[in-house]
C-alpha atoms as a PDB file:
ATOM      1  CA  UNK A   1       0.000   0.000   0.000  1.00  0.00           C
ATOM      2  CA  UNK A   2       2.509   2.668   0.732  1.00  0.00           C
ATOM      3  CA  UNK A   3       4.078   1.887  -2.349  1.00  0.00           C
ATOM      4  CA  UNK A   4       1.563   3.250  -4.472  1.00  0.00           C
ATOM      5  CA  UNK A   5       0.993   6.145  -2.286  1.00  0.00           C
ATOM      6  CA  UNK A   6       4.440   6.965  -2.290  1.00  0.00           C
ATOM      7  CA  UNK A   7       3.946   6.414  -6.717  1.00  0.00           C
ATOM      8  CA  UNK A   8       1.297   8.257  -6.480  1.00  0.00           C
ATOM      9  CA  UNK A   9       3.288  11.441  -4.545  1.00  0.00           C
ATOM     10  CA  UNK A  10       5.776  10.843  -7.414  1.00  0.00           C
ATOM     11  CA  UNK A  11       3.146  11.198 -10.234  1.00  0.00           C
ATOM     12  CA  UNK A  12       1.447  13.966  -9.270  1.00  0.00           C
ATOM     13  CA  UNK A  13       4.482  15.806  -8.560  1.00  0.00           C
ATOM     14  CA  UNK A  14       5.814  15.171 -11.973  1.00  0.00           C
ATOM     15  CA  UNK A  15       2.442  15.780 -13.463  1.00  0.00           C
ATOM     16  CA  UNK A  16       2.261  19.145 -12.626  1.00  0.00           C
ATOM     17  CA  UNK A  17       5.726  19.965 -12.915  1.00  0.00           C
ATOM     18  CA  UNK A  18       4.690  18.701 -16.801  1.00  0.00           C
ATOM     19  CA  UNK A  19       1.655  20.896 -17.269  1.00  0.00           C
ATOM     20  CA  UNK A  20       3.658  23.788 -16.029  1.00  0.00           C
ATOM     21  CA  UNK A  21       6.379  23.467 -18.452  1.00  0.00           C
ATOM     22  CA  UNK A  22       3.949  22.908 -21.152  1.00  0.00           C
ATOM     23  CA  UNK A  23       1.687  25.870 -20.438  1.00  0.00           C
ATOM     24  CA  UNK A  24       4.519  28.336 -19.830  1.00  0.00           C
ATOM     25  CA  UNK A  25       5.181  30.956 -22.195  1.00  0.00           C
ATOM     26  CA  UNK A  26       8.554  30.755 -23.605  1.00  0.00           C
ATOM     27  CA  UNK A  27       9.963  32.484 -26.557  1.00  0.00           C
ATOM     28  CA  UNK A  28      12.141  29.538 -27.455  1.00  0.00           C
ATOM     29  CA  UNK A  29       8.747  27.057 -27.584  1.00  0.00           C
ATOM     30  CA  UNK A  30       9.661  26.360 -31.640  1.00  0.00           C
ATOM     31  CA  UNK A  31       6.970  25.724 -33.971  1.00  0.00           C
ATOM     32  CA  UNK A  32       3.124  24.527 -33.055  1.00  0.00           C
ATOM     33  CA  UNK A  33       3.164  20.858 -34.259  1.00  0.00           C
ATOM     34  CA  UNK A  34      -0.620  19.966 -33.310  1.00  0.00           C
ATOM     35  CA  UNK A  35      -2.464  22.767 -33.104  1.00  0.00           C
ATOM     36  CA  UNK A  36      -5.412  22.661 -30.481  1.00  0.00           C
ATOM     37  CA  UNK A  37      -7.429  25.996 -30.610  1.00  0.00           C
ATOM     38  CA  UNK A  38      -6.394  28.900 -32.914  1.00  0.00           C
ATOM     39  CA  UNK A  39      -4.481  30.832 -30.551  1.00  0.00           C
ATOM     40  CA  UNK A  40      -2.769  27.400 -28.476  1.00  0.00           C
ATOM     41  CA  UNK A  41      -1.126  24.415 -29.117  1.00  0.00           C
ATOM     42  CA  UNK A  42       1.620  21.722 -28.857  1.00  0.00           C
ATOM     43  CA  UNK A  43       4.980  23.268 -29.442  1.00  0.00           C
ATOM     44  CA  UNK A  44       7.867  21.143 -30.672  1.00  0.00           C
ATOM     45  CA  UNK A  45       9.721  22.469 -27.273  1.00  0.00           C
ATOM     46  CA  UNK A  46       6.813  20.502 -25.199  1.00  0.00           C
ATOM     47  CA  UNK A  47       7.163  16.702 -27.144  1.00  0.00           C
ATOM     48  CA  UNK A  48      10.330  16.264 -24.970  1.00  0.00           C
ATOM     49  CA  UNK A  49       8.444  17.353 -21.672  1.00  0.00           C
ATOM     50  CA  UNK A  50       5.751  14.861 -22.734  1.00  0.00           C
ATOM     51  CA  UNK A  51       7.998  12.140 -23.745  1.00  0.00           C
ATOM     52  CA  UNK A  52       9.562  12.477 -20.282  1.00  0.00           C
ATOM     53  CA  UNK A  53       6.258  11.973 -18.743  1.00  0.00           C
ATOM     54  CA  UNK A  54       5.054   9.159 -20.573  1.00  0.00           C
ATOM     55  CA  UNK A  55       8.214   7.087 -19.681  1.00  0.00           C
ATOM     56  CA  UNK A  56       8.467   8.641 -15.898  1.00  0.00           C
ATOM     57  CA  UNK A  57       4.997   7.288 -15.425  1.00  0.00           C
ATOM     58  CA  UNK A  58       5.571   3.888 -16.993  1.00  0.00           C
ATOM     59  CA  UNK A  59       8.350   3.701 -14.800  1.00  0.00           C
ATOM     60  CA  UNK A  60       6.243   4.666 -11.668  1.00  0.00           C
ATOM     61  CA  UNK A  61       4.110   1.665 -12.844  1.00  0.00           C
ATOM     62  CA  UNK A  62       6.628  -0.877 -13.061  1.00  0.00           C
ATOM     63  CA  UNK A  63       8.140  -0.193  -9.446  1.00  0.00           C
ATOM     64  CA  UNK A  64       4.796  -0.003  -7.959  1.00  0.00           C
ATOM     65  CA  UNK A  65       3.971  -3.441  -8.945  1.00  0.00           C
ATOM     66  CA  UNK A  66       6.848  -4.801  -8.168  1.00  0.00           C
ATOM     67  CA  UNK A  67       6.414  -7.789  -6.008  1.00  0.00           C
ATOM     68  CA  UNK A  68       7.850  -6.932  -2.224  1.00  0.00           C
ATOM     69  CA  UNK A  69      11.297  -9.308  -1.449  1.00  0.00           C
END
């Protein structure tokens, strides 16, 4: 049990630290890839962030449900 709340401390912590990098204005954001409303969208700067969470989560997975030794 206090493995997954300690995975879910981890994931929520990582989650926001995500969305904040993503959401942030920065001038070096490159071009909009995916394009979500007419004035927002996916940057090629934020597919690294993303990547990084994807894998950071499947990794929070996989020690989770580790058995215990």
């Amino acid at each position: 049990m206090r493995t997954w709340v300690c995975a879910g401390v981890v994931a929520l912590v990582l989650t926001v630290f995500a969305v904040q990098l993503v959401t942030g204005p920065y001038e070096t954001d490159g071009p909009v890839v995916l394009p979500v409303t007419y004035s927002h969208g996916l940057h090629a700067g934020d597919v690294p962030v993303l990547v990084g969470w994807v894998l950071a989560m499947v990794a929070l997975v996989l020690l989770a449900r580790r058995p215990a030794r």
